[in-house]
C-alpha atoms as a PDB file:
ATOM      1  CA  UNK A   1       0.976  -6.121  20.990  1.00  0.00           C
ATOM      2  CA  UNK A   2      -0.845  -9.360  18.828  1.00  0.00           C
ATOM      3  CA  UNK A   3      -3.548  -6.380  18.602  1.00  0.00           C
ATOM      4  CA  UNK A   4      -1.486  -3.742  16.912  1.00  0.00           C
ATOM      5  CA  UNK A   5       0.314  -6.452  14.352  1.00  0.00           C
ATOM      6  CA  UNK A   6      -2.726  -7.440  13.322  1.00  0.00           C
ATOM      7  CA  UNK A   7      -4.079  -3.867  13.041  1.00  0.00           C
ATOM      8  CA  UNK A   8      -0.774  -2.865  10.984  1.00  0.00           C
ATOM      9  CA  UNK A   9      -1.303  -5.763   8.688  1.00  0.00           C
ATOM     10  CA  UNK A  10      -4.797  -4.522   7.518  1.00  0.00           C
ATOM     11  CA  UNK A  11      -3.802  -1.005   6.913  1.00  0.00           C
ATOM     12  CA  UNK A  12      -0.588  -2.570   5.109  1.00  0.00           C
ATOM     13  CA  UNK A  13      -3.234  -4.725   2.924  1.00  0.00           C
ATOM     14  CA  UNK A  14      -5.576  -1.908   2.533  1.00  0.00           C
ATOM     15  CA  UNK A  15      -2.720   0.884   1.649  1.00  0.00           C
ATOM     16  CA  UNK A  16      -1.777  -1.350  -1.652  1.00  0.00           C
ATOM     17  CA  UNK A  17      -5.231  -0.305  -2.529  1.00  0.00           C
ATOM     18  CA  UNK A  18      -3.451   2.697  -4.464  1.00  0.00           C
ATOM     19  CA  UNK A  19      -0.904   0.927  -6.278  1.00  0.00           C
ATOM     20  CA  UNK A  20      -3.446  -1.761  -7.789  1.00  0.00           C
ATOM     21  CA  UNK A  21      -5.499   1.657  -8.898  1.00  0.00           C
ATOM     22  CA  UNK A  22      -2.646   3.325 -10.353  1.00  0.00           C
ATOM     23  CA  UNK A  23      -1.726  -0.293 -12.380  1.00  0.00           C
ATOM     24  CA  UNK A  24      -5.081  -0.193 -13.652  1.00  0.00           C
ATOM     25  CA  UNK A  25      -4.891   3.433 -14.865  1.00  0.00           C
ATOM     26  CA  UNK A  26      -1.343   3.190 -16.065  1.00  0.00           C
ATOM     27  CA  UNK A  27      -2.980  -0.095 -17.863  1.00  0.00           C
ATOM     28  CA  UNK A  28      -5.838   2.387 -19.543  1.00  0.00           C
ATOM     29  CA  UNK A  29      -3.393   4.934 -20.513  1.00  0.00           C
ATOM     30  CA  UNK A  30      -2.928   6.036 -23.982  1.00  0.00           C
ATOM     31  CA  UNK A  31      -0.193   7.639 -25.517  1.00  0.00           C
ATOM     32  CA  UNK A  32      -1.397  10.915 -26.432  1.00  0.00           C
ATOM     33  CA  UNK A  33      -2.786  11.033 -22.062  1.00  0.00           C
ATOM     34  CA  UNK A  34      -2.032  14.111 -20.147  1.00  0.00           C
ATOM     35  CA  UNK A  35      -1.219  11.592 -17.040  1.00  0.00           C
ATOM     36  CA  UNK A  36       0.985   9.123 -18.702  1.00  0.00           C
ATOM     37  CA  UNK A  37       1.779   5.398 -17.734  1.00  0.00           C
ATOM     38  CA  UNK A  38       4.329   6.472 -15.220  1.00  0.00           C
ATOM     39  CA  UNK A  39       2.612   9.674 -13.860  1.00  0.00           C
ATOM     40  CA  UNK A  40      -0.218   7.148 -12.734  1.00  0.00           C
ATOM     41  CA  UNK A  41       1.855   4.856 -11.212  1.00  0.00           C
ATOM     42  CA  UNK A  42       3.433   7.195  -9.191  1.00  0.00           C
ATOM     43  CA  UNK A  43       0.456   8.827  -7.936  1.00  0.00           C
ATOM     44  CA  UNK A  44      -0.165   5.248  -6.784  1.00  0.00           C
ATOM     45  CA  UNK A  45       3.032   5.143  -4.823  1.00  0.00           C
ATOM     46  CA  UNK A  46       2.431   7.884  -3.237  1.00  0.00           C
ATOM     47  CA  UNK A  47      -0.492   7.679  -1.875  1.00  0.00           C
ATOM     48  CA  UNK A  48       0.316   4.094  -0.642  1.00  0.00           C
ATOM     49  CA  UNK A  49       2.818   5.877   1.237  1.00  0.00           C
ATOM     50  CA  UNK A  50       0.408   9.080   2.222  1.00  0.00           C
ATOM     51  CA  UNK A  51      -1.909   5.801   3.961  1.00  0.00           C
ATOM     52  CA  UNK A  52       0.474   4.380   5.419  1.00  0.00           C
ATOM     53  CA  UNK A  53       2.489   7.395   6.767  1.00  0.00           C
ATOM     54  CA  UNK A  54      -0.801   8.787   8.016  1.00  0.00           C
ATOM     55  CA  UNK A  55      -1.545   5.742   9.824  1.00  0.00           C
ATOM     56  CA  UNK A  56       1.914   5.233  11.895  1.00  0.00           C
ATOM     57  CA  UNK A  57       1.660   9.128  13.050  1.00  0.00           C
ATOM     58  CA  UNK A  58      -1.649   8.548  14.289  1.00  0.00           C
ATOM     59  CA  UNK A  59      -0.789   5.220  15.864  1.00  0.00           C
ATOM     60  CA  UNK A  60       2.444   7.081  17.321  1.00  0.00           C
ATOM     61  CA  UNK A  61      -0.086   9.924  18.318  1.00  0.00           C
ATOM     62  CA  UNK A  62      -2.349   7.601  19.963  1.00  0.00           C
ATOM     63  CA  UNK A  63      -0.409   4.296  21.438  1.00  0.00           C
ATOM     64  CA  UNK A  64       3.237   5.348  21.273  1.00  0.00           C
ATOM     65  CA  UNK A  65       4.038   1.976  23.024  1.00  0.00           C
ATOM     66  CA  UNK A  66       2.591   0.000  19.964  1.00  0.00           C
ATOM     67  CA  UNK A  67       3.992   2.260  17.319  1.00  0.00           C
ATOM     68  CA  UNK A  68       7.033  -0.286  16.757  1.00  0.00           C
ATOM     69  CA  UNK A  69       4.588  -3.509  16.290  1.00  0.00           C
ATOM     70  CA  UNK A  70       2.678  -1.678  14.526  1.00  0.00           C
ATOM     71  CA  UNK A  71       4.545   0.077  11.719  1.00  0.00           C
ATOM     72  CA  UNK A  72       6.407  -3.284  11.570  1.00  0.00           C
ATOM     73  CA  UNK A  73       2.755  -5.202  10.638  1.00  0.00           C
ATOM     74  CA  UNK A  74       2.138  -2.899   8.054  1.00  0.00           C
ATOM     75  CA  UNK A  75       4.821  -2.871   6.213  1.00  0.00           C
ATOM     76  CA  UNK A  76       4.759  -6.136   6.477  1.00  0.00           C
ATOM     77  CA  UNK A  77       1.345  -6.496   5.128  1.00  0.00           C
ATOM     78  CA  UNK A  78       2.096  -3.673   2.072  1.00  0.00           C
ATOM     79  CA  UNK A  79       4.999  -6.560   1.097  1.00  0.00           C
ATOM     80  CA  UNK A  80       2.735  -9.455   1.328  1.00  0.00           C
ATOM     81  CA  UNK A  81      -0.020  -8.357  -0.238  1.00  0.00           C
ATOM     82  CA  UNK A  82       2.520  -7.051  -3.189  1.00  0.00           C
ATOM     83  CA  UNK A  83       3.806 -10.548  -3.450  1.00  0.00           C
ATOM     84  CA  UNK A  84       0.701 -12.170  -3.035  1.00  0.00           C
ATOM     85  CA  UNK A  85      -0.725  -9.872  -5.958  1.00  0.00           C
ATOM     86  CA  UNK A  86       2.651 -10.823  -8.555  1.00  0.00           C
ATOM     87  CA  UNK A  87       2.131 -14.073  -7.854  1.00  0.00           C
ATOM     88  CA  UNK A  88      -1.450 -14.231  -8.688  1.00  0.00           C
ATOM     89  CA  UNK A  89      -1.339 -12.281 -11.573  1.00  0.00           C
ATOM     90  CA  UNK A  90       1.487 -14.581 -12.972  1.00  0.00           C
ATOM     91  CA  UNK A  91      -0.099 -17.636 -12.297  1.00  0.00           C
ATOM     92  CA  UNK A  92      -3.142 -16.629 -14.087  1.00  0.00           C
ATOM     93  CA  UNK A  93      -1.354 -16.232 -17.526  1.00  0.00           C
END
């Protein structure tokens, strides 16, 4: 069960992958864009959500017993690494 925590943690890290991408576009985007500030940042939500959806139906698929540990560690991960990433970017200005 330690196993699947830790596994649910990385994809948790890894699925805020999207959201820091769709910060950086929103970031970039000007006013006249197609996309748009929020257009961006929703396309990063959603595909955090696409990763991590994707990777509790294939744990479910796979190790149905772990599915619970597992779904728990990477949401738990998506939050930390959130926090972690508001935190740093505060303390830098």
């Amino acid at each position: 069960m330690f196993v699947a925590i830790l596994i649910g943690i990385v994809v948790g890290v890894g699925s805020f992958g999207p959201l820091v991408f769709g910060m950086n576009k929103a970031r970039m985007a000007t006013p006249t864009s197609n996309f748009g500030h929020a257009g961006s940042l929703l396309l990063g939500v959603l595909l955090s959500l696409v990763i991590l959806a994707a990777a509790v139906i294939i744990c479910v698929m796979a190790a149905r017993d772990f599915a619970v540990p597992f779904t728990l560690g990477a949401a738990g991960g998506l939050v930390v690494a959130a926090v972690a990433f508001g935190i740093s970017k505060n303390m830098r200005k």
